[in-house]
PDB file of N, CA and C in Angstrom:
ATOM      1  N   UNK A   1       0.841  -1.181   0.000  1.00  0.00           N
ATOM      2  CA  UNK A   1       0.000   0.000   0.000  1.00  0.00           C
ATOM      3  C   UNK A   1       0.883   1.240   0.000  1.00  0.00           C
ATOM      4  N   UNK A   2       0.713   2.124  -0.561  1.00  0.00           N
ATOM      5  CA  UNK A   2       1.575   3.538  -0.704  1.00  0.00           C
ATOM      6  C   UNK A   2       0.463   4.435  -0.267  1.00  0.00           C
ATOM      7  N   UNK A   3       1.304   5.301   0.549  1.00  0.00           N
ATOM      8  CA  UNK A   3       0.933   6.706   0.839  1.00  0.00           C
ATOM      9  C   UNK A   3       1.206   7.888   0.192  1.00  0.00           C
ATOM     10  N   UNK A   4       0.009   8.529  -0.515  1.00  0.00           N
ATOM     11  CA  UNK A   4      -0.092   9.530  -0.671  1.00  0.00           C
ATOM     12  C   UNK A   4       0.049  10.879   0.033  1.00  0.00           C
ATOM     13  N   UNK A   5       0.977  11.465  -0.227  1.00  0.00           N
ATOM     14  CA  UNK A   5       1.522  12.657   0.655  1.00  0.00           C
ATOM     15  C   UNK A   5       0.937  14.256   0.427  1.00  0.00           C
ATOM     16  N   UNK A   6      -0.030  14.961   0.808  1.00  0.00           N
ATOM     17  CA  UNK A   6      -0.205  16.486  -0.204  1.00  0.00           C
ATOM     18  C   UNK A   6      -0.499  17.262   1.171  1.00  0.00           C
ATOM     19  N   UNK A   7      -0.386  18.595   0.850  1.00  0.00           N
ATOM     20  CA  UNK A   7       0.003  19.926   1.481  1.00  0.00           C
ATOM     21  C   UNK A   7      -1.328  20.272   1.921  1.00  0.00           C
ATOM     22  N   UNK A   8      -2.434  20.848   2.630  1.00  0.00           N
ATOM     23  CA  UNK A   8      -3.960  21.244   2.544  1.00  0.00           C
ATOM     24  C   UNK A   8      -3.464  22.760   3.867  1.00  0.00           C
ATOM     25  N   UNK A   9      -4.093  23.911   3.480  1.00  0.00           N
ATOM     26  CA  UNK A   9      -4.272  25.028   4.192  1.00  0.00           C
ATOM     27  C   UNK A   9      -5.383  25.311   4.028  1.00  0.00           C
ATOM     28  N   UNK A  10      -5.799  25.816   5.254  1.00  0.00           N
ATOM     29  CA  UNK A  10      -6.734  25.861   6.287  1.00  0.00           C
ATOM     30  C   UNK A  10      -7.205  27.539   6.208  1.00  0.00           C
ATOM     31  N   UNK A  11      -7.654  28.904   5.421  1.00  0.00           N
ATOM     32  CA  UNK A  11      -7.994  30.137   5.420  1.00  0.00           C
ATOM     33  C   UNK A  11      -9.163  30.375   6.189  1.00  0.00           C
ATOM     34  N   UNK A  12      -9.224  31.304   6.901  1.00  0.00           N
ATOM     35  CA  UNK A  12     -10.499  31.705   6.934  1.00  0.00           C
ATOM     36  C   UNK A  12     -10.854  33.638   7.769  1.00  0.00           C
ATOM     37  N   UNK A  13     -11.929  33.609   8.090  1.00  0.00           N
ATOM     38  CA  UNK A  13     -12.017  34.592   9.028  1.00  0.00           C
ATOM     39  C   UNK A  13     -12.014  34.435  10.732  1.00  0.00           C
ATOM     40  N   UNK A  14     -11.226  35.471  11.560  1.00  0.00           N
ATOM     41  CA  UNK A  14     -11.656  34.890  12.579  1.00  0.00           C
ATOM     42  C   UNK A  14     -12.642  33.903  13.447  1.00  0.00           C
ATOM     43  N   UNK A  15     -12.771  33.444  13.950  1.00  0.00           N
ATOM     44  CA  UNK A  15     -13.491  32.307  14.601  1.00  0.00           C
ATOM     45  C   UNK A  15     -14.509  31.511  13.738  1.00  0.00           C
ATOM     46  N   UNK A  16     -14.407  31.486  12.675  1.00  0.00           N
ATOM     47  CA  UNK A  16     -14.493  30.969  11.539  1.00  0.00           C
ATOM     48  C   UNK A  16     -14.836  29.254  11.417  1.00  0.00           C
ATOM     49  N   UNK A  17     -13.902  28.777  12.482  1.00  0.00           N
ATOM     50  CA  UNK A  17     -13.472  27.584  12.516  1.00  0.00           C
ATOM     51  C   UNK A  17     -12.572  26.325  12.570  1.00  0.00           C
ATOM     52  N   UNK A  18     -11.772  27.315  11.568  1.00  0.00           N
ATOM     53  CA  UNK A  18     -10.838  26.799  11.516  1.00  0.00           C
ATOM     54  C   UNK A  18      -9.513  25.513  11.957  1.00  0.00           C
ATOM     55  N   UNK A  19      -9.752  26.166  13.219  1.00  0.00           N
ATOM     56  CA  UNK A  19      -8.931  25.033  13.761  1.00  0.00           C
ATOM     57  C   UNK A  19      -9.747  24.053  14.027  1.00  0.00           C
ATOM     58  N   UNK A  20     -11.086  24.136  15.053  1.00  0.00           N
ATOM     59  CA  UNK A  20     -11.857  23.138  14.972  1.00  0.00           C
ATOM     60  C   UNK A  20     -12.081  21.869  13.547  1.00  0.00           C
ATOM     61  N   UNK A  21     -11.811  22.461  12.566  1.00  0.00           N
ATOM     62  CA  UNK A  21     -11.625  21.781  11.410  1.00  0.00           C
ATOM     63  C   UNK A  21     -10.639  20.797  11.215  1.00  0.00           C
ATOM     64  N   UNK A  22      -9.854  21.289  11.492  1.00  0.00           N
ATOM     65  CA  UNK A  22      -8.153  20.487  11.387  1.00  0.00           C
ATOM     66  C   UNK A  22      -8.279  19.859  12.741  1.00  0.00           C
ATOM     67  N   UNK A  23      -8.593  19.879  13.758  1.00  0.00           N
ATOM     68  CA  UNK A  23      -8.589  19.503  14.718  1.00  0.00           C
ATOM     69  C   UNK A  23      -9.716  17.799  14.416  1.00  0.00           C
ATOM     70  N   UNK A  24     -10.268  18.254  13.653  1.00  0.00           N
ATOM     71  CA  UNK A  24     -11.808  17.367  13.921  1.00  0.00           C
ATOM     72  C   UNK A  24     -10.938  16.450  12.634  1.00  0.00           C
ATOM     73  N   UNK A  25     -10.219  17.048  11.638  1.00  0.00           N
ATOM     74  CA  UNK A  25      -9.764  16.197  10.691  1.00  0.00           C
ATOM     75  C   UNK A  25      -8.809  15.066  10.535  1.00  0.00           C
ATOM     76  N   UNK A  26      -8.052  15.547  12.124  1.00  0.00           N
ATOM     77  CA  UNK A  26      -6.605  15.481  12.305  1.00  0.00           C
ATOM     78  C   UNK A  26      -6.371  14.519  13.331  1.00  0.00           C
ATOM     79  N   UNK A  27      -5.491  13.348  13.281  1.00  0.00           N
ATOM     80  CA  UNK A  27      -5.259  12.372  14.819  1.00  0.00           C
ATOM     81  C   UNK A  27      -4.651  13.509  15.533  1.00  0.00           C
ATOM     82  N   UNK A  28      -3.386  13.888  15.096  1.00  0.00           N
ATOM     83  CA  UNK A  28      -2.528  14.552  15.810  1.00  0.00           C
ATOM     84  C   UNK A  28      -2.536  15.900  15.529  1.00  0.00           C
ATOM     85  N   UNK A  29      -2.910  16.540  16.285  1.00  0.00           N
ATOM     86  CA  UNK A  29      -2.886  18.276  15.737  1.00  0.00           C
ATOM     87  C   UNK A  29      -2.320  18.890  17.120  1.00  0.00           C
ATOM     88  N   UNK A  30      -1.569  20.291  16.817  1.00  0.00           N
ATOM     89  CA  UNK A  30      -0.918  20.824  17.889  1.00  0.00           C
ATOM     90  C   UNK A  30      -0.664  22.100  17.188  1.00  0.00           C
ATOM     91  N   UNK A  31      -0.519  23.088  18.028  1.00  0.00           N
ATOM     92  CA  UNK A  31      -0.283  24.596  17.688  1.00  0.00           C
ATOM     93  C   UNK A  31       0.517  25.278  18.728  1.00  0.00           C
ATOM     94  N   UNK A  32       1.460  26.076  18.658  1.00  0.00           N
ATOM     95  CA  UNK A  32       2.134  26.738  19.522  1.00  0.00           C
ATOM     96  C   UNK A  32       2.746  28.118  18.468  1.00  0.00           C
ATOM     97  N   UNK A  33       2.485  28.970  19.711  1.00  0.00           N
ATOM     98  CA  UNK A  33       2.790  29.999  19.323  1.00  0.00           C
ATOM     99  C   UNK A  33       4.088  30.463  19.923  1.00  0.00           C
ATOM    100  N   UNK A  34       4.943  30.701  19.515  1.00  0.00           N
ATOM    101  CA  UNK A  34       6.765  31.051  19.624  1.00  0.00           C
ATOM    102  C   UNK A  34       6.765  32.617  19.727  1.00  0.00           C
ATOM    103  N   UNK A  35       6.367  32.961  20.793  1.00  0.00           N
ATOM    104  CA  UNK A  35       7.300  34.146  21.202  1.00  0.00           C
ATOM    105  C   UNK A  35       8.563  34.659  21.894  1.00  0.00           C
ATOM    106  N   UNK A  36       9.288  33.263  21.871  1.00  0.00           N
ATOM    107  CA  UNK A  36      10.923  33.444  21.940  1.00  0.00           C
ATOM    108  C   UNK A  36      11.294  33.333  20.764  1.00  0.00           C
ATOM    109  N   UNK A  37      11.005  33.053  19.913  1.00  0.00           N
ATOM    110  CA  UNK A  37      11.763  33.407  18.856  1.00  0.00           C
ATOM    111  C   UNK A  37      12.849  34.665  18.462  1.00  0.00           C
ATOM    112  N   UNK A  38      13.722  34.751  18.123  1.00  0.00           N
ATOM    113  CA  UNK A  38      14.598  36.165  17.776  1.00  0.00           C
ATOM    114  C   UNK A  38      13.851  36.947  17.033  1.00  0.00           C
ATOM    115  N   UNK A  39      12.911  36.475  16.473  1.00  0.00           N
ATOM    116  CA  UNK A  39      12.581  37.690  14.957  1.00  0.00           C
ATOM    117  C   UNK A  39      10.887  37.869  15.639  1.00  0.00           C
ATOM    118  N   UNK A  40      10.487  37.035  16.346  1.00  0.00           N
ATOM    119  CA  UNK A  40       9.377  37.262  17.057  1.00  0.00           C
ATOM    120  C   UNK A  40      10.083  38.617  18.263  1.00  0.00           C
ATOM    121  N   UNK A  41      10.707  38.278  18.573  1.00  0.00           N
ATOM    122  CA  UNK A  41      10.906  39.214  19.582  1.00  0.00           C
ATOM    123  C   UNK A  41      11.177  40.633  19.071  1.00  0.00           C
ATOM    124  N   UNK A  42      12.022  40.243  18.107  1.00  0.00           N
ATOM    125  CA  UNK A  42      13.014  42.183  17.165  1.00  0.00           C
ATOM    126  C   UNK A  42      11.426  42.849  17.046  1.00  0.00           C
ATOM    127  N   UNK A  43      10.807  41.878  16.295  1.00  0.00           N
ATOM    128  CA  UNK A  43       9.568  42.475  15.308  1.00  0.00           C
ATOM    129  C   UNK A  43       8.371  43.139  16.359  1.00  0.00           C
ATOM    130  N   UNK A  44       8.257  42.275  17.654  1.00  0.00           N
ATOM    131  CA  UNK A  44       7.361  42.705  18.692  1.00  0.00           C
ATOM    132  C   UNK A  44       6.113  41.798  18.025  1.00  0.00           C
ATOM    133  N   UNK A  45       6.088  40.967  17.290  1.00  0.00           N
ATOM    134  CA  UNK A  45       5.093  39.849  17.059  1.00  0.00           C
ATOM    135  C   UNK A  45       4.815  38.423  17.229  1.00  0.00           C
ATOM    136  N   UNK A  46       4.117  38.060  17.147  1.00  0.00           N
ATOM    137  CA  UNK A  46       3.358  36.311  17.725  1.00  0.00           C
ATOM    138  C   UNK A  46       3.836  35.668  16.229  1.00  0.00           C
ATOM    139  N   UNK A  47       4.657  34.404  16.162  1.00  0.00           N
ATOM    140  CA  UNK A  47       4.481  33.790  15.014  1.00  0.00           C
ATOM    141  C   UNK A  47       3.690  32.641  15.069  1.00  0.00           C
ATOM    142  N   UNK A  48       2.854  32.436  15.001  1.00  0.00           N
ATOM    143  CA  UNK A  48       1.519  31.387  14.934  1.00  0.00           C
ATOM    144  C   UNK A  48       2.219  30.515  14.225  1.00  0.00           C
ATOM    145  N   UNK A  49       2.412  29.197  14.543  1.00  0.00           N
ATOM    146  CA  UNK A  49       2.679  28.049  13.452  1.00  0.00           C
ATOM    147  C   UNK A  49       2.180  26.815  14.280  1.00  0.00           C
ATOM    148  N   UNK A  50       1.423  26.203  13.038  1.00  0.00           N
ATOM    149  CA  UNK A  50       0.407  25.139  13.460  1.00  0.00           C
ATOM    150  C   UNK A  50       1.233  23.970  12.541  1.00  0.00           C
ATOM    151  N   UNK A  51       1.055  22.754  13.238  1.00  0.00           N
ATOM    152  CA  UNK A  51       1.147  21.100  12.298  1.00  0.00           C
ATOM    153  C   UNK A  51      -0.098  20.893  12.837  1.00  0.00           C
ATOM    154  N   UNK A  52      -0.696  19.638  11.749  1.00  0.00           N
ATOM    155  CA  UNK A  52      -1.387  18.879  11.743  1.00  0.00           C
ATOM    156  C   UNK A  52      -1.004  17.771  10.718  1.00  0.00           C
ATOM    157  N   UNK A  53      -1.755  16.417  11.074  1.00  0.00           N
ATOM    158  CA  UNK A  53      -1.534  15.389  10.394  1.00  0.00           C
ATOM    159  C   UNK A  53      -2.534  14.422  10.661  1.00  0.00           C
ATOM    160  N   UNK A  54      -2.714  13.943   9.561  1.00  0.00           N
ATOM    161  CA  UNK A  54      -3.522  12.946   9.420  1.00  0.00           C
ATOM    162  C   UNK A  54      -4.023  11.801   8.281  1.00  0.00           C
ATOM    163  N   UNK A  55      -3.964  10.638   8.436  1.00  0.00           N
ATOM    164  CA  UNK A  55      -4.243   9.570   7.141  1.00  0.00           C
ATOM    165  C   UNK A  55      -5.780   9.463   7.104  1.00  0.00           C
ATOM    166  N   UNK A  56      -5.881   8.724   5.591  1.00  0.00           N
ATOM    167  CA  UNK A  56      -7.323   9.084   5.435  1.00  0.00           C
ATOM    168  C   UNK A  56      -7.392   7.738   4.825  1.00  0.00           C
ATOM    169  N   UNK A  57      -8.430   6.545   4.299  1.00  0.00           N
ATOM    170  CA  UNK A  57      -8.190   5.869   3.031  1.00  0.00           C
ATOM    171  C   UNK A  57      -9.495   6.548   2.267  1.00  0.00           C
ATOM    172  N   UNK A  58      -8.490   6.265   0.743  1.00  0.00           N
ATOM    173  CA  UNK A  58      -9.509   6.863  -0.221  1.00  0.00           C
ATOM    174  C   UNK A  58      -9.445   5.643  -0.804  1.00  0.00           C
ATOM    175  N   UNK A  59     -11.339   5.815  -1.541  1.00  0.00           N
ATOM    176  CA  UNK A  59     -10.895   4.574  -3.094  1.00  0.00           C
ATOM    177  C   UNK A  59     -10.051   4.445  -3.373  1.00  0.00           C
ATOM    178  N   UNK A  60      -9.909   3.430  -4.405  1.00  0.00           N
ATOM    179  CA  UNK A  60      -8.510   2.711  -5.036  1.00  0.00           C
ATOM    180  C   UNK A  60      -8.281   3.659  -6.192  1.00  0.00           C
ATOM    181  N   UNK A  61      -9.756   4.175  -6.959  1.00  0.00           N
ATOM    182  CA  UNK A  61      -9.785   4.514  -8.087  1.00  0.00           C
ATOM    183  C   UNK A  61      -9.105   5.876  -7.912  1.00  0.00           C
ATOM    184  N   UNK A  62      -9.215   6.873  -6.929  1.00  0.00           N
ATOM    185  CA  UNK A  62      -8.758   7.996  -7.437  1.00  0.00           C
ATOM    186  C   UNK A  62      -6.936   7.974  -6.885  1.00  0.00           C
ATOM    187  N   UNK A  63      -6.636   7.100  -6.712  1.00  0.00           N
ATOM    188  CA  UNK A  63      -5.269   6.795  -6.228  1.00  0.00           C
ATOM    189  C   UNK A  63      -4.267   6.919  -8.240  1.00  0.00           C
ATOM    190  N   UNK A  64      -5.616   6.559  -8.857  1.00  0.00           N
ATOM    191  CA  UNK A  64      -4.651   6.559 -10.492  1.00  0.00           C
ATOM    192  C   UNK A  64      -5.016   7.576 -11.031  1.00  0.00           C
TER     193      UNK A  64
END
């Protein structure tokens, strides 16, 4: 069996949903926001960076 690997982002408007989405989509989901960062700190801003992950099975057919 091979795994299919692809990229999916998540847009929206505030409280929107969003994460609840990825969250609801996702085994493993986690978010942290890095304000030690060096360039978080110079800049005086939050860098938001989220993973998520998750397997899915699809038909056979759209695998070709």
């Amino acid at each position: 069996m091979s795994i299919l690997n692809f990229n999916v982002g998540v847009l929206g408007h505030v409280d929107s949903g969003k994460t609840s989405l990825a969250k609801a989509l996702s085994t493993v989901a986690s978010t942290n926001a890095f304000d030690k960062n060096p360039q978080s700190q110079e800049r005086g801003i939050t860098l938001d960076l989220g993973f998520s992950s998750f397997t899915m099975d699809i038909p056979e057919h759209l695998m070709n």
